[in-house]
Protein backbone atom coordinates (compact mmCIF):
# COMPACT_ATOMS: atom_id res chain seq x y z
CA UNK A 1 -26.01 -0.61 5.76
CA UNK A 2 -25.13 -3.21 3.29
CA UNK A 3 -27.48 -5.21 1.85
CA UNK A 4 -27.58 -7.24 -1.30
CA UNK A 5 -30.21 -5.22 -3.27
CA UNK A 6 -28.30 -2.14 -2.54
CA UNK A 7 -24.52 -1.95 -2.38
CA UNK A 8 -23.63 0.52 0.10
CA UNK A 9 -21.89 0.66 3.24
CA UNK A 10 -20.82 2.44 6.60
CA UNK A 11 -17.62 3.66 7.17
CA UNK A 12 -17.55 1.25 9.75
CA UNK A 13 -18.52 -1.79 8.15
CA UNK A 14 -15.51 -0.95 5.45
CA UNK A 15 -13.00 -0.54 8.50
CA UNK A 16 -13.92 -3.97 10.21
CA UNK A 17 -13.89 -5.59 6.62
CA UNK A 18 -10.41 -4.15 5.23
CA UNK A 19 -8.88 -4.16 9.01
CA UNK A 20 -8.25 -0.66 8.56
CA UNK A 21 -9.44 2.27 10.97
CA UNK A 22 -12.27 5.14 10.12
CA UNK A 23 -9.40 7.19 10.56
CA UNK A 24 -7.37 5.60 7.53
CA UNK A 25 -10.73 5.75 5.58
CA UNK A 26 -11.53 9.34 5.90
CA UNK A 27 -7.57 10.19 5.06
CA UNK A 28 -8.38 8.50 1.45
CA UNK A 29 -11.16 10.19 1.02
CA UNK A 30 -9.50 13.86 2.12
CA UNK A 31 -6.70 12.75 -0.44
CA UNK A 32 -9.37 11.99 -3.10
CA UNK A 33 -9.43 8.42 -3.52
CA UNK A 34 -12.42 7.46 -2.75
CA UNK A 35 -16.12 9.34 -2.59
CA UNK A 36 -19.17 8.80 -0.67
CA UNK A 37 -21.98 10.11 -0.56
CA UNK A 38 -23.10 11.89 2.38
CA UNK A 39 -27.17 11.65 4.34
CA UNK A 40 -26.38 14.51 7.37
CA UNK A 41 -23.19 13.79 8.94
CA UNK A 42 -23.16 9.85 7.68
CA UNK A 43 -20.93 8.53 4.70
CA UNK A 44 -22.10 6.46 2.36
CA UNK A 45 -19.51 4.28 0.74
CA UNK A 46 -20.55 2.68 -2.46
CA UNK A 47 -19.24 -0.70 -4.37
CA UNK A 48 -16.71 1.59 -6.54
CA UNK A 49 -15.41 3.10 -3.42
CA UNK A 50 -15.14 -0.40 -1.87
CA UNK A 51 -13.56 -1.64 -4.73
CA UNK A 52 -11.36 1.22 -4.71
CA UNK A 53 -10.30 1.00 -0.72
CA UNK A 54 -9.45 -2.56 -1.67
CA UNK A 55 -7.10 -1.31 -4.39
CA UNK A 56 -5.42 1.43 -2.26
CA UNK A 57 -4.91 -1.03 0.29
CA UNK A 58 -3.38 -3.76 -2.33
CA UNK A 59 -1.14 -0.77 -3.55
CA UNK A 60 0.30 -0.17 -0.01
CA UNK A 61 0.96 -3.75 0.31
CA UNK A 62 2.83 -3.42 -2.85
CA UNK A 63 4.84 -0.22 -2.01
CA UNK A 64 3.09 1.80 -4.34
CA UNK A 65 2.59 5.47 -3.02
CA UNK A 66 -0.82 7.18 -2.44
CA UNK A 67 0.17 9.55 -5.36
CA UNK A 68 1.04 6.53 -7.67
CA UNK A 69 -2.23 4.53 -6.54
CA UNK A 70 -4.56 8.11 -7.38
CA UNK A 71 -2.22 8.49 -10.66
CA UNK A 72 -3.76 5.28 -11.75
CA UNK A 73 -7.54 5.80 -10.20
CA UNK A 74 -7.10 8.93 -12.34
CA UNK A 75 -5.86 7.60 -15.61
CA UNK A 76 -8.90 5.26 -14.93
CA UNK A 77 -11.76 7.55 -14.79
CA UNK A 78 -10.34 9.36 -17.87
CA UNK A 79 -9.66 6.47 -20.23
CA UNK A 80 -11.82 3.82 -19.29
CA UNK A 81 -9.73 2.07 -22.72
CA UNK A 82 -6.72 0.79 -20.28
CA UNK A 83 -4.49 0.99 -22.69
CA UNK A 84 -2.63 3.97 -21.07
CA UNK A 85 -3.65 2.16 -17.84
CA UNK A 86 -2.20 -0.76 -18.09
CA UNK A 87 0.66 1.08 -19.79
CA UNK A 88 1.19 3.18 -16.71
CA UNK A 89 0.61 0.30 -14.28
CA UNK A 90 3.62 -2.05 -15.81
CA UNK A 91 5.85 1.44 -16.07
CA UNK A 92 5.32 1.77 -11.91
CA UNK A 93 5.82 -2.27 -11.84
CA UNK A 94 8.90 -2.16 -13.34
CA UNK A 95 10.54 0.41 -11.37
CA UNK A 96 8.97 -0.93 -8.28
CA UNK A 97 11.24 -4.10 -9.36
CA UNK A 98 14.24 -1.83 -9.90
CA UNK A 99 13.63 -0.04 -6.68
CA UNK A 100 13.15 -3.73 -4.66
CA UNK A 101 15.96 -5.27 -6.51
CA UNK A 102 18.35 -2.41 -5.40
CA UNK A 103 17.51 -2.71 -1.83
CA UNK A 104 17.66 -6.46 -1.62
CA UNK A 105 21.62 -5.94 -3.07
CA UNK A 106 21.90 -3.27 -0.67
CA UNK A 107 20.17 -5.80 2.18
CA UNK A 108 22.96 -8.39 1.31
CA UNK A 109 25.97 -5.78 1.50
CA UNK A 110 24.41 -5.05 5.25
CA UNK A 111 24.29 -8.84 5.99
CA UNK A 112 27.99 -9.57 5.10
CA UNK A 113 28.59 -6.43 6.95
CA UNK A 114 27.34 -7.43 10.03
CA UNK A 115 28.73 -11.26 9.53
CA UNK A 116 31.99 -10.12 9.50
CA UNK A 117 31.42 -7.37 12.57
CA UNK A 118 30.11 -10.74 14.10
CA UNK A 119 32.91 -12.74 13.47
CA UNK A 120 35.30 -10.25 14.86
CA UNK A 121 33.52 -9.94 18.16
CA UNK A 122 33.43 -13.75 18.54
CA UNK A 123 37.27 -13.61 18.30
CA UNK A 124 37.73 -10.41 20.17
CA UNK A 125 35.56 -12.16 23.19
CA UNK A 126 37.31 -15.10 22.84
CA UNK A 127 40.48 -13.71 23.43
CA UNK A 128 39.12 -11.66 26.59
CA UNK A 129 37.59 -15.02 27.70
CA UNK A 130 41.31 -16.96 27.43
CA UNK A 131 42.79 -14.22 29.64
């Protein structure tokens, strides 16, 4: 369907160009993310829902929630400004951070953990071995 006098495309076409399945598509749309247009039983994605797909899947890469990515589709289409955007955007950055930061500390505690459950087994084996 695309062509470059008229932006629009299949589902298909988005799913081979995002590497997502129609599956994943149609659960944005049923959440509310995105919107096409409908000829029969056919969707018809335009460039905002394209753009939009693309954003939803740059959120997940992120770690930012369905809810948080419509949150911000939503602030969006009702203050076009960005002020409260872009407000909103560095709020969820920022405790995306926090929330990253605390599980890399809580990644290192594991490591050191399982270093020292390492070492002991070494020793413990060792001393089986000498028998």
């Amino acid at each position: 369907m695309s062509k470059k006098n008229n932006a629009t495309y299949s589902i298909g076409e988005l799913a081979k160009e995002f590497d997502v399945t129609t599956r994943s598509i149609r659960f944005y749309e049923d959440q509310g993310l995105i919107h096409p247009t409908r000829k029969g039983q056919t969707r018809i994605y335009n460039q905002r829902d394209k753009v939009r797909l693309k954003l939803i899947l740059r959120g997940k890469r992120l770690g930012f929630s369905l809810a948080e990515t419509g949150r911000l589709f939503e602030l969006y289409d009702a203050d076009k400004s960005s002020a409260t955007q872009l407000i909103t955007i560095m709020d969820l950055i920022n405790q995306k951070k926090s929330d990253l930061t605390q599980q890399l500390e809580d990644i290192k505690a594991v490591l050191v953990e399982l270093t020292g459950l390492e070492e002991n087994c070494k020793v413990a084996l060792e001393a089986i071995q000498d028998n």
